[in-house]
PDB file of N, CA and C in Angstrom:
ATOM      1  N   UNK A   1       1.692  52.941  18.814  1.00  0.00           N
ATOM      2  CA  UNK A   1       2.692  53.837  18.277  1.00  0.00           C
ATOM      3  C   UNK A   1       3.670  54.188  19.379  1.00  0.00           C
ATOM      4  N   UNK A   2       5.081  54.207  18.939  1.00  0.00           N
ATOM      5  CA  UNK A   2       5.867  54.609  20.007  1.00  0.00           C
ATOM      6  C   UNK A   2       6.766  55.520  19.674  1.00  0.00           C
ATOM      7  N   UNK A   3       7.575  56.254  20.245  1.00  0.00           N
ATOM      8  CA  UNK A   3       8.622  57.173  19.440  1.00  0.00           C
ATOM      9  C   UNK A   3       8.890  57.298  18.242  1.00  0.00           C
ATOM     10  N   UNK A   4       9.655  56.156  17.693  1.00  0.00           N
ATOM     11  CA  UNK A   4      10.149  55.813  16.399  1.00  0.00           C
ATOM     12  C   UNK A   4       9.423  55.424  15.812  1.00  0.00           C
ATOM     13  N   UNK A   5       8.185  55.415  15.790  1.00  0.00           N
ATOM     14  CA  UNK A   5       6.882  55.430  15.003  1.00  0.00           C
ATOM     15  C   UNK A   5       6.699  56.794  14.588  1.00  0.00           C
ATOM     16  N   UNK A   6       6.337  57.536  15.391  1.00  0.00           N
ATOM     17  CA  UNK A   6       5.974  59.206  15.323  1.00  0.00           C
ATOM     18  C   UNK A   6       7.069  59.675  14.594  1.00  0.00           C
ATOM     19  N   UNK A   7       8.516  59.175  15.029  1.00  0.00           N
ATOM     20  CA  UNK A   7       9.649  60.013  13.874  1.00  0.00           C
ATOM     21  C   UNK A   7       9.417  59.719  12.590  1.00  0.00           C
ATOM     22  N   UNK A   8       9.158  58.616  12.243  1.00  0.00           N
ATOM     23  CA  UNK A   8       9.210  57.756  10.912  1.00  0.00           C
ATOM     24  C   UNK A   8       7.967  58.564  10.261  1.00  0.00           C
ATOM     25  N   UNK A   9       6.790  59.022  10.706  1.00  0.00           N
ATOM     26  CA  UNK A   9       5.729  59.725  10.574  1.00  0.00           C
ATOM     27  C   UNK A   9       6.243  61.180   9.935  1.00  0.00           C
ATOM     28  N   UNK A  10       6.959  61.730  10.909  1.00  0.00           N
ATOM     29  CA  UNK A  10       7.490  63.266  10.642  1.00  0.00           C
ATOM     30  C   UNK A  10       8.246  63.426   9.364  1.00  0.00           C
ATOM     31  N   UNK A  11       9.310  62.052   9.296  1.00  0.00           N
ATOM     32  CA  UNK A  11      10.620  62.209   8.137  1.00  0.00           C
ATOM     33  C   UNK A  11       9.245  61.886   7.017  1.00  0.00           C
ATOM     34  N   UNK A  12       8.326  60.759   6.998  1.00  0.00           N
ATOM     35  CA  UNK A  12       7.460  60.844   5.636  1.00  0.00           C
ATOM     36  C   UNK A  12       6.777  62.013   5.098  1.00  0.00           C
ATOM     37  N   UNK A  13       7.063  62.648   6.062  1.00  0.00           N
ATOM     38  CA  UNK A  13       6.349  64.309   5.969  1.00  0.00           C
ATOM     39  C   UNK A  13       6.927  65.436   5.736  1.00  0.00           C
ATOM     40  N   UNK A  14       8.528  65.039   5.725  1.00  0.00           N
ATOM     41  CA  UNK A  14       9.493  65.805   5.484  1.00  0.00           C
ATOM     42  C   UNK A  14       9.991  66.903   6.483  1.00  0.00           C
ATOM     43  N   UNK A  15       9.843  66.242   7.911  1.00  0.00           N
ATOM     44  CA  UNK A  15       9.903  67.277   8.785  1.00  0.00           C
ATOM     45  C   UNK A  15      10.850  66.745   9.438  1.00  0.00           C
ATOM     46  N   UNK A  16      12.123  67.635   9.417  1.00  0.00           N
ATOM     47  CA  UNK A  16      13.088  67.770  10.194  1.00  0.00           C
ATOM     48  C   UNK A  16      13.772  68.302  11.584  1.00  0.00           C
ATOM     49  N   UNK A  17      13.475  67.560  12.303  1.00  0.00           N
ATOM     50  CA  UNK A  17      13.582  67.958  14.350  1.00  0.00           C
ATOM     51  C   UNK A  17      14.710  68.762  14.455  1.00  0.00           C
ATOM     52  N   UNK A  18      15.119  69.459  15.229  1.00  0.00           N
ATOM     53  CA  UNK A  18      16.115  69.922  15.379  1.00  0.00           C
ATOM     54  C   UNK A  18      16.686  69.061  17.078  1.00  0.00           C
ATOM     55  N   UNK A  19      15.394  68.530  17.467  1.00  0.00           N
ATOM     56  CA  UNK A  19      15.945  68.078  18.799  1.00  0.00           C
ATOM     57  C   UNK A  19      14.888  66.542  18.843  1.00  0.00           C
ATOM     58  N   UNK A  20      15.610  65.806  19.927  1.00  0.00           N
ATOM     59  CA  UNK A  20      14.767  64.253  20.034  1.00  0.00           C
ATOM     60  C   UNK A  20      13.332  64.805  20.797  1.00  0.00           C
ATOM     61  N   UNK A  21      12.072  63.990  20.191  1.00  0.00           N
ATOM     62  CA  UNK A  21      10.827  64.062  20.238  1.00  0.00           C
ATOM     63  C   UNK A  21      10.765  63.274  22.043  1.00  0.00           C
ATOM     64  N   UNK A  22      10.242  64.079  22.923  1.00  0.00           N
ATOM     65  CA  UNK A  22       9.886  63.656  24.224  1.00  0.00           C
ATOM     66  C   UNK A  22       8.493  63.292  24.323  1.00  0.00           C
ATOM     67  N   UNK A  23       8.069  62.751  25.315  1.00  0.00           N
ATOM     68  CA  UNK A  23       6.714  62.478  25.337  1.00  0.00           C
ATOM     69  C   UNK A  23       6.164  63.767  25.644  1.00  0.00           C
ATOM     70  N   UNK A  24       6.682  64.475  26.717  1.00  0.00           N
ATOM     71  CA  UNK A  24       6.021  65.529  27.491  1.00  0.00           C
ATOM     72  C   UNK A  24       6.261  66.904  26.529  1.00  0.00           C
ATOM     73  N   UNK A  25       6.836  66.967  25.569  1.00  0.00           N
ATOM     74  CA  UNK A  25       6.922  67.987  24.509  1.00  0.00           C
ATOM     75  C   UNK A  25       5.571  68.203  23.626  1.00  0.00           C
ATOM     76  N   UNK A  26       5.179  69.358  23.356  1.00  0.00           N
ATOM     77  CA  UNK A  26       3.925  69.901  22.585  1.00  0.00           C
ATOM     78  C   UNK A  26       4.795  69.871  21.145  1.00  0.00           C
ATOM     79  N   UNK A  27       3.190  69.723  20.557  1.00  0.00           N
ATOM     80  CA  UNK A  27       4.013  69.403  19.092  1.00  0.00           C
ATOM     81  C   UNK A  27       4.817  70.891  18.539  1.00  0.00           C
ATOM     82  N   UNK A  28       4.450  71.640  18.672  1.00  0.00           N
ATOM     83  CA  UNK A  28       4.857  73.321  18.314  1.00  0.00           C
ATOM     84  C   UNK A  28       6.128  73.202  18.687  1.00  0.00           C
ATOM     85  N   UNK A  29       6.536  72.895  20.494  1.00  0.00           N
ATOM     86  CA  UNK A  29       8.362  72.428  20.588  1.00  0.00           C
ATOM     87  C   UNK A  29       8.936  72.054  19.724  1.00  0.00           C
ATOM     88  N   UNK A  30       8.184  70.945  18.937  1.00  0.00           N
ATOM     89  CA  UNK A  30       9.151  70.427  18.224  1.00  0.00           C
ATOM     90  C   UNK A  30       9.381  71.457  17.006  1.00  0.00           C
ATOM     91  N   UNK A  31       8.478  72.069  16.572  1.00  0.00           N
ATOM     92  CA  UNK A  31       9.083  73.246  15.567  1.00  0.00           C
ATOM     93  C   UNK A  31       8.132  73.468  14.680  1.00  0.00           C
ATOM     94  N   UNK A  32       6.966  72.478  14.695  1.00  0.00           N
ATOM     95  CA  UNK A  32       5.941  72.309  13.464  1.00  0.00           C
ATOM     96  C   UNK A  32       5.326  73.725  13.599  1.00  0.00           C
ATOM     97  N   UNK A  33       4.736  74.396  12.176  1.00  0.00           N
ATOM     98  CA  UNK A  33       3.751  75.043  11.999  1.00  0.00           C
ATOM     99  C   UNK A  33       2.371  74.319  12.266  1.00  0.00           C
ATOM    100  N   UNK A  34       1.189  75.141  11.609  1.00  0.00           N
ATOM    101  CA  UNK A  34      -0.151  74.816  11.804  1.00  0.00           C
ATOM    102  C   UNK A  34      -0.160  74.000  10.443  1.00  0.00           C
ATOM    103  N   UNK A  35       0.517  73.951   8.844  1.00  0.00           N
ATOM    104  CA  UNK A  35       0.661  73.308   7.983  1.00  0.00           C
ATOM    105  C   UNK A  35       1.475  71.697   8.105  1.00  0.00           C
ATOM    106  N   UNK A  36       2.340  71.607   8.942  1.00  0.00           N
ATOM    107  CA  UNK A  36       2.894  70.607   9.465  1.00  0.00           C
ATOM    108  C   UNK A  36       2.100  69.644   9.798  1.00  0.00           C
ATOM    109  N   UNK A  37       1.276  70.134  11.024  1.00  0.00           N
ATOM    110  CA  UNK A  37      -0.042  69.614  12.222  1.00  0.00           C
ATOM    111  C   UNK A  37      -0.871  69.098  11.296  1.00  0.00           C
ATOM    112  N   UNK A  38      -1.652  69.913   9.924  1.00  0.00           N
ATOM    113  CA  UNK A  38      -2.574  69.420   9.178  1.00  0.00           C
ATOM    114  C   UNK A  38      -2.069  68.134   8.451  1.00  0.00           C
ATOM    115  N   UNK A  39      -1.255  68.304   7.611  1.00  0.00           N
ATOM    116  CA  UNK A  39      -0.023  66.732   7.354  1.00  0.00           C
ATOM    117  C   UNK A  39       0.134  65.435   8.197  1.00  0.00           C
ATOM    118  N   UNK A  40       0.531  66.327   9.229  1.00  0.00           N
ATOM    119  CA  UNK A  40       0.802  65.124  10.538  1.00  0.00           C
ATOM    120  C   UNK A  40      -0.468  64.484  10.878  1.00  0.00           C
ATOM    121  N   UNK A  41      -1.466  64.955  11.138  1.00  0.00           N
ATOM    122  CA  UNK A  41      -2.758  64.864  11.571  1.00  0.00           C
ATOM    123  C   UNK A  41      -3.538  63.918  10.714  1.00  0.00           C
ATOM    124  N   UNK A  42      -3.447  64.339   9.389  1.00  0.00           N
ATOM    125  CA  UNK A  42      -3.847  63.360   8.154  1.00  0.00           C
ATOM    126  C   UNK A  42      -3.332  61.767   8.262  1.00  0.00           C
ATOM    127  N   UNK A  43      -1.530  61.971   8.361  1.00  0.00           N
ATOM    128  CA  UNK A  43      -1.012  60.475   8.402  1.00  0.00           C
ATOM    129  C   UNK A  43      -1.498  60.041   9.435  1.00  0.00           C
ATOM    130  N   UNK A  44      -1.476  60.537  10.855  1.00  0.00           N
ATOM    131  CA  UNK A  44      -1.581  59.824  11.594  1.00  0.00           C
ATOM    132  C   UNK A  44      -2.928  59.243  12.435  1.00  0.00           C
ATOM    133  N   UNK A  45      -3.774  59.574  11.579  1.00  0.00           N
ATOM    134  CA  UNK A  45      -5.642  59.221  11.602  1.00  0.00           C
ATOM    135  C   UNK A  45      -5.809  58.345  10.783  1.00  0.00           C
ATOM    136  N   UNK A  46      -4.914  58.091   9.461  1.00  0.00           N
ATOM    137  CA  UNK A  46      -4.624  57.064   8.439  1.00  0.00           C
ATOM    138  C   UNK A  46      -4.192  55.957   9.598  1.00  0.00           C
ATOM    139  N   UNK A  47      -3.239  56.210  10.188  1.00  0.00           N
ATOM    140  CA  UNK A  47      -2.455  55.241  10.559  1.00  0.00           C
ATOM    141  C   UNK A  47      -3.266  54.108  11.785  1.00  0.00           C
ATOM    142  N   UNK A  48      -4.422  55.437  12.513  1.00  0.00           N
ATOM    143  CA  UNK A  48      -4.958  55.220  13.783  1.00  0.00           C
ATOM    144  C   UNK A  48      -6.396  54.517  13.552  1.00  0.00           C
ATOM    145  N   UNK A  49      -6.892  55.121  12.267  1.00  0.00           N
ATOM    146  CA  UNK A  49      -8.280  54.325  11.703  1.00  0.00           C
ATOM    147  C   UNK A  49      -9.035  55.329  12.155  1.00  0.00           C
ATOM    148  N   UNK A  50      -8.678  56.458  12.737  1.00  0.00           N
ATOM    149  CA  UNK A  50      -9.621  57.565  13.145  1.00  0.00           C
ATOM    150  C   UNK A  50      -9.410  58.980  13.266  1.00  0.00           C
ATOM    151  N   UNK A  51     -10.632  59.940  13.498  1.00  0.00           N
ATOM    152  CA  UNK A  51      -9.958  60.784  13.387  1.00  0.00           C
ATOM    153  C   UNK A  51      -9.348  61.514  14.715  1.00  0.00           C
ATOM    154  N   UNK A  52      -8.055  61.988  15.079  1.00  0.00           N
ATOM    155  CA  UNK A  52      -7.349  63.009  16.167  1.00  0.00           C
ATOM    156  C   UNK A  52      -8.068  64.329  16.023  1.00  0.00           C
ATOM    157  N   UNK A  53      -7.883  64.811  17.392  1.00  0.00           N
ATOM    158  CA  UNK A  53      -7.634  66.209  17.470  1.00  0.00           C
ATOM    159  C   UNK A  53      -6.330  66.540  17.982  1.00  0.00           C
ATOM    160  N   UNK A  54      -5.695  66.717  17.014  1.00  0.00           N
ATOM    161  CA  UNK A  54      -4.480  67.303  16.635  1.00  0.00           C
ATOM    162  C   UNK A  54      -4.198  68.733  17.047  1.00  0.00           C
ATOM    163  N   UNK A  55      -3.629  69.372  17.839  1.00  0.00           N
ATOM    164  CA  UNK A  55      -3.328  70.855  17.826  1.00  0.00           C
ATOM    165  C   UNK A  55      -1.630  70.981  18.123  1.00  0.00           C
ATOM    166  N   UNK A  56      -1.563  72.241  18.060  1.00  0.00           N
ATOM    167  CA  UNK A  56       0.313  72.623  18.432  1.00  0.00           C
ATOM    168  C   UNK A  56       0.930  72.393  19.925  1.00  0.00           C
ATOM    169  N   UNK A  57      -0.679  72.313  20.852  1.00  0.00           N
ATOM    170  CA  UNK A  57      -0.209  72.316  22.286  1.00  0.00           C
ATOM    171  C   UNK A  57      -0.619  70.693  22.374  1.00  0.00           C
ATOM    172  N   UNK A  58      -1.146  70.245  21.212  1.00  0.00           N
ATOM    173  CA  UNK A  58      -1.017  68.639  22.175  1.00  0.00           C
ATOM    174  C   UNK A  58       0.546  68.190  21.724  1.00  0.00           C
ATOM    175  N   UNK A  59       0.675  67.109  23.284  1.00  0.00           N
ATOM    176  CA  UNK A  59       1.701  66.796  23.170  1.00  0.00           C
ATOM    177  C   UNK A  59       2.591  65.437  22.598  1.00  0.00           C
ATOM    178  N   UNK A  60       3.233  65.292  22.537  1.00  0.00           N
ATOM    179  CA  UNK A  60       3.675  63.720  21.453  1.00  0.00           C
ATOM    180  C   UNK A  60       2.974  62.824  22.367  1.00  0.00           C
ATOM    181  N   UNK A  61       3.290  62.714  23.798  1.00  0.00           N
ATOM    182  CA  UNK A  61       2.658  61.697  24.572  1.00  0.00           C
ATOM    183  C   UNK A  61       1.263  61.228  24.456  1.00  0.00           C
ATOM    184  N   UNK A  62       0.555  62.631  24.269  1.00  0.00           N
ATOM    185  CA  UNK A  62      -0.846  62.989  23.788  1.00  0.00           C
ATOM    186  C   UNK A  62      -1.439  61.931  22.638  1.00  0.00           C
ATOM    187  N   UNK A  63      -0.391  62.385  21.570  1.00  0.00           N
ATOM    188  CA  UNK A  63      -1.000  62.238  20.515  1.00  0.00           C
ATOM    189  C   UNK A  63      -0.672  60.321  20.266  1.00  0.00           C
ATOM    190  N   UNK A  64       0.737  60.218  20.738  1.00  0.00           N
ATOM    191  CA  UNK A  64       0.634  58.588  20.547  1.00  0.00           C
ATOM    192  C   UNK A  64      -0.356  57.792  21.970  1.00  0.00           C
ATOM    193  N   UNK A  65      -0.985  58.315  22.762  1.00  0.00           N
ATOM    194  CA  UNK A  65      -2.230  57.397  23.828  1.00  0.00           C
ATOM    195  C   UNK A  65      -3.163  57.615  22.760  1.00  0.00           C
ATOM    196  N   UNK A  66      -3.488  58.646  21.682  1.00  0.00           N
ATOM    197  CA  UNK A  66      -4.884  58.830  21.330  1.00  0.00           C
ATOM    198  C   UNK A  66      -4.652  57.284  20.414  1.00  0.00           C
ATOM    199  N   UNK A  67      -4.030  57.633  19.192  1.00  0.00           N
ATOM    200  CA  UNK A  67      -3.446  56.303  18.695  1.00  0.00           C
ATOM    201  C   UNK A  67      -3.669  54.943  18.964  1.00  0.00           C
ATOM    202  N   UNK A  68      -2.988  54.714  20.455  1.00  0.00           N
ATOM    203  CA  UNK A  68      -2.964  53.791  20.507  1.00  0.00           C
ATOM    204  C   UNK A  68      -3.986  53.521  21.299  1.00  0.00           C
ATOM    205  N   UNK A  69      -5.176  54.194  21.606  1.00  0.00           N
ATOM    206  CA  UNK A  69      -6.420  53.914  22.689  1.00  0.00           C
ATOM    207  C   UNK A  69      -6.212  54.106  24.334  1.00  0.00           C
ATOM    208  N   UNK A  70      -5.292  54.825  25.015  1.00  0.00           N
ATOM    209  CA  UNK A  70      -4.843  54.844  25.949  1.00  0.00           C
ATOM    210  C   UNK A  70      -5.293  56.141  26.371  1.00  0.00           C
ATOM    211  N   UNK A  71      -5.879  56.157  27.345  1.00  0.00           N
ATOM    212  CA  UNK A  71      -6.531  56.994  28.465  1.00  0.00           C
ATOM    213  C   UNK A  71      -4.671  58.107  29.007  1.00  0.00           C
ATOM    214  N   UNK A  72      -4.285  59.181  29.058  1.00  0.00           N
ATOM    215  CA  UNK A  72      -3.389  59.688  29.526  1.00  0.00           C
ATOM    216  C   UNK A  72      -4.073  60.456  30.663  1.00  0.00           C
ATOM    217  N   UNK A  73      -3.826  60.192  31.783  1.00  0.00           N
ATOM    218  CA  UNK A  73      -3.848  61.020  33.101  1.00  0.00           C
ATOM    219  C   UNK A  73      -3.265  62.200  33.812  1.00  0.00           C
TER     220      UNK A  73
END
């Protein structure tokens, strides 16, 4: 998963950024509630074959290494 993966994720979810998604940004920056996160969290465990731990302070970078199997340091 890479950026424009995760956006394409958000718009199916109906969530509208007010600013471009960084790696080092927590998902809450971007504007989501805790109802958002549960949504987001759903598609993107669909998408991953597993399940995330998803919260407001993990961050996009976070959440696309879990995804894609990548160790973040």
């Amino acid at each position: 998963m890479n950026i424009c993966d995760f956006k394409n994720v958000l718009a199916k979810n109906n969530i509208i950024l007010d600013t471009e998604p960084e790696e080092s940004m927590t998902v809450s920056q971007l504007g989501l509630d805790s109802f958002d996160v549960m949504m987001l969290a759903y598609d993107l465990e669909e998408a991953a074959g597993k399940p995330l731990q998803l919260t407001l302070d993990s961050t996009v970078g976070e959440v696309m290494a879990k995804i894609n199997d990548v160790q973040r340091v």
